[in-house]
Protein backbone atom coordinates (compact mmCIF):
# COMPACT_ATOMS: atom_id res chain seq x y z
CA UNK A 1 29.46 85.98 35.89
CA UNK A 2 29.28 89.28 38.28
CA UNK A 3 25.63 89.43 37.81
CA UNK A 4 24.68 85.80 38.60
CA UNK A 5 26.87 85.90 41.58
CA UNK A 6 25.47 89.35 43.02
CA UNK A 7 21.98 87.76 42.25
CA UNK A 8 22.43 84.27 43.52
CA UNK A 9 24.85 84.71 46.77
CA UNK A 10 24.85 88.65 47.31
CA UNK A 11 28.61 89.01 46.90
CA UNK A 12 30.79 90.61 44.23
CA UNK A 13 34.25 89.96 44.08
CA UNK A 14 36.67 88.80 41.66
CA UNK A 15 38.80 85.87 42.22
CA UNK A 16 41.16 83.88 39.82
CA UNK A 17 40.07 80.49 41.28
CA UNK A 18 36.40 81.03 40.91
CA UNK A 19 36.94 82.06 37.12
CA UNK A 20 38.78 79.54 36.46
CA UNK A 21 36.28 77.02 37.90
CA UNK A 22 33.66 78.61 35.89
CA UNK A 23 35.91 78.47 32.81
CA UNK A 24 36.54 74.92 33.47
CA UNK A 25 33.11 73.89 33.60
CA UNK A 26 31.67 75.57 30.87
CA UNK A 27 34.28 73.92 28.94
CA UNK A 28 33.46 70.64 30.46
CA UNK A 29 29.83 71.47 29.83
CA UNK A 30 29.91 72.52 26.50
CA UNK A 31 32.03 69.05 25.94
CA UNK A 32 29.19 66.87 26.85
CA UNK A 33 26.82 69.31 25.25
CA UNK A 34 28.61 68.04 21.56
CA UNK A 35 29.09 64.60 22.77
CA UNK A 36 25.27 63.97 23.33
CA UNK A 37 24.27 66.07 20.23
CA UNK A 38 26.77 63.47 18.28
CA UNK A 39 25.78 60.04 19.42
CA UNK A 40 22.16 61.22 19.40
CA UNK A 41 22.59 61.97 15.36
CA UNK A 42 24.83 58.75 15.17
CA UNK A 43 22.50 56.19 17.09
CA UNK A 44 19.19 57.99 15.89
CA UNK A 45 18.82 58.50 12.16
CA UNK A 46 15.75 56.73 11.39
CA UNK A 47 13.34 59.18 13.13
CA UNK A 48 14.61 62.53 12.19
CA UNK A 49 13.05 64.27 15.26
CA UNK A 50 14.76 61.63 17.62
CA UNK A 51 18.61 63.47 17.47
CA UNK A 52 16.53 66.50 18.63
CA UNK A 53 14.63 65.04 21.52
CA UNK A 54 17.74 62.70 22.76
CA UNK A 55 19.88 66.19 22.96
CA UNK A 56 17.61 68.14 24.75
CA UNK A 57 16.62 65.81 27.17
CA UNK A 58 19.50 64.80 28.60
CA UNK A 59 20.58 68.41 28.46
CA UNK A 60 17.95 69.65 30.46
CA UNK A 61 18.45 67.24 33.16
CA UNK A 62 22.05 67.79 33.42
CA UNK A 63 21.63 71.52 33.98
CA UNK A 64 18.90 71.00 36.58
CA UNK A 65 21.14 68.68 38.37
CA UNK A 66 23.70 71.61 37.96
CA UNK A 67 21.19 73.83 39.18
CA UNK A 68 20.84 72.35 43.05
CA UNK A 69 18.80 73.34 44.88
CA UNK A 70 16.70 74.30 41.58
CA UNK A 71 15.22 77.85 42.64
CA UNK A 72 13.12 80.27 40.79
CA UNK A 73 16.32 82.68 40.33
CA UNK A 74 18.37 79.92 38.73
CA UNK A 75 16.06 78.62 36.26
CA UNK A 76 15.90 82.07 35.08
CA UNK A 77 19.62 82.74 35.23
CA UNK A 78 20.68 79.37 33.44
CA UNK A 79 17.82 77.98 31.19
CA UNK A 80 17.97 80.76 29.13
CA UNK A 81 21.94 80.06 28.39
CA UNK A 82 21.16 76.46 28.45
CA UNK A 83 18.75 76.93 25.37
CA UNK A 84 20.71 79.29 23.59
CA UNK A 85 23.82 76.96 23.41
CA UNK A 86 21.64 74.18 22.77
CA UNK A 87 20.04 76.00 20.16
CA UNK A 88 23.59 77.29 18.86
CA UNK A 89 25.17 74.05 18.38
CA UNK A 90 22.27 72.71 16.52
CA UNK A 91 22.22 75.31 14.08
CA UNK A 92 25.78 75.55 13.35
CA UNK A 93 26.17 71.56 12.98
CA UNK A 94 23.08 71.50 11.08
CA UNK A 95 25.13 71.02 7.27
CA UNK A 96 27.43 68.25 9.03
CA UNK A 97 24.06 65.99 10.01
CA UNK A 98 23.25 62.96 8.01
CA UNK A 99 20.20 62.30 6.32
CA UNK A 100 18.02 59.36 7.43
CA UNK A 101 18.83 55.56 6.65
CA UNK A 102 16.59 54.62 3.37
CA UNK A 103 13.98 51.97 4.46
C-alpha cells in the first residue's frame, strides 16, 4: 500500500482510516470477484471456455472503472494484482467446477 501511494500521489503516511478503506474494498472486491466467477460457472456450462471469458470480462472493466482516471502508472500498479487474483481464484476453485451439461 506504501508503494502505490508514494508512486501514485507522492505522499507516505500511515493512517488508520485509509487502511481500513483499503481493507474494506479489497474485501468488497474480492466479494464480487467470487460472485461473478460463480454465476459465470452456474449460467455458462455448455461452452466450457464461456465461465472463463464471463469472469474476466467483467473483471477487467470493474478495475478500470476503479482505476479513474486510467493512467499508465495505474495499469501497471493494479492489472498485475487484478490478474493474479483472478488467476488465483480460478485455480483454487478449479476441483469445485462442474463439468458441462451432456447434449
Amino acid at each position: 500500500m506504501r508503494v502505490i501511494a508514494e508512486a501514485t500521489t507522492g505522499t507516505s503516511g500511515f493512517s488508520l482510516g485509509g487502511t481500513l478503506t483499503v481493507v474494506f474494498l479489497g474485501a468488497v472486491s474480492g466479494a464480487i470477484g467470487g460472485l461473478l466467477l460463480l454465476l459465470a460457472r452456474m449460467l455458462l456450462r455448455r461452452w466450457p471456455p464461456a465461465p472463463t471469458v464471463a469472469f474476466w470480462l467483467p473483471l477487467l472493466a470493474l478495475t478500470l472503472r476503479g482505476l479513474r482516471p486510467v493512467d499508465q502508472l495505474r495499469l501497471l500498479l493494479f492489472v498485475p494484482l487484478v490478474a493474479l487474483f483472478g488467476a488465483l481464484l480460478q485455480w483454487r476453485t478449479w476441483r469445485y467446477r462442474r463439468p458441462p451439461l451432456a447434449a
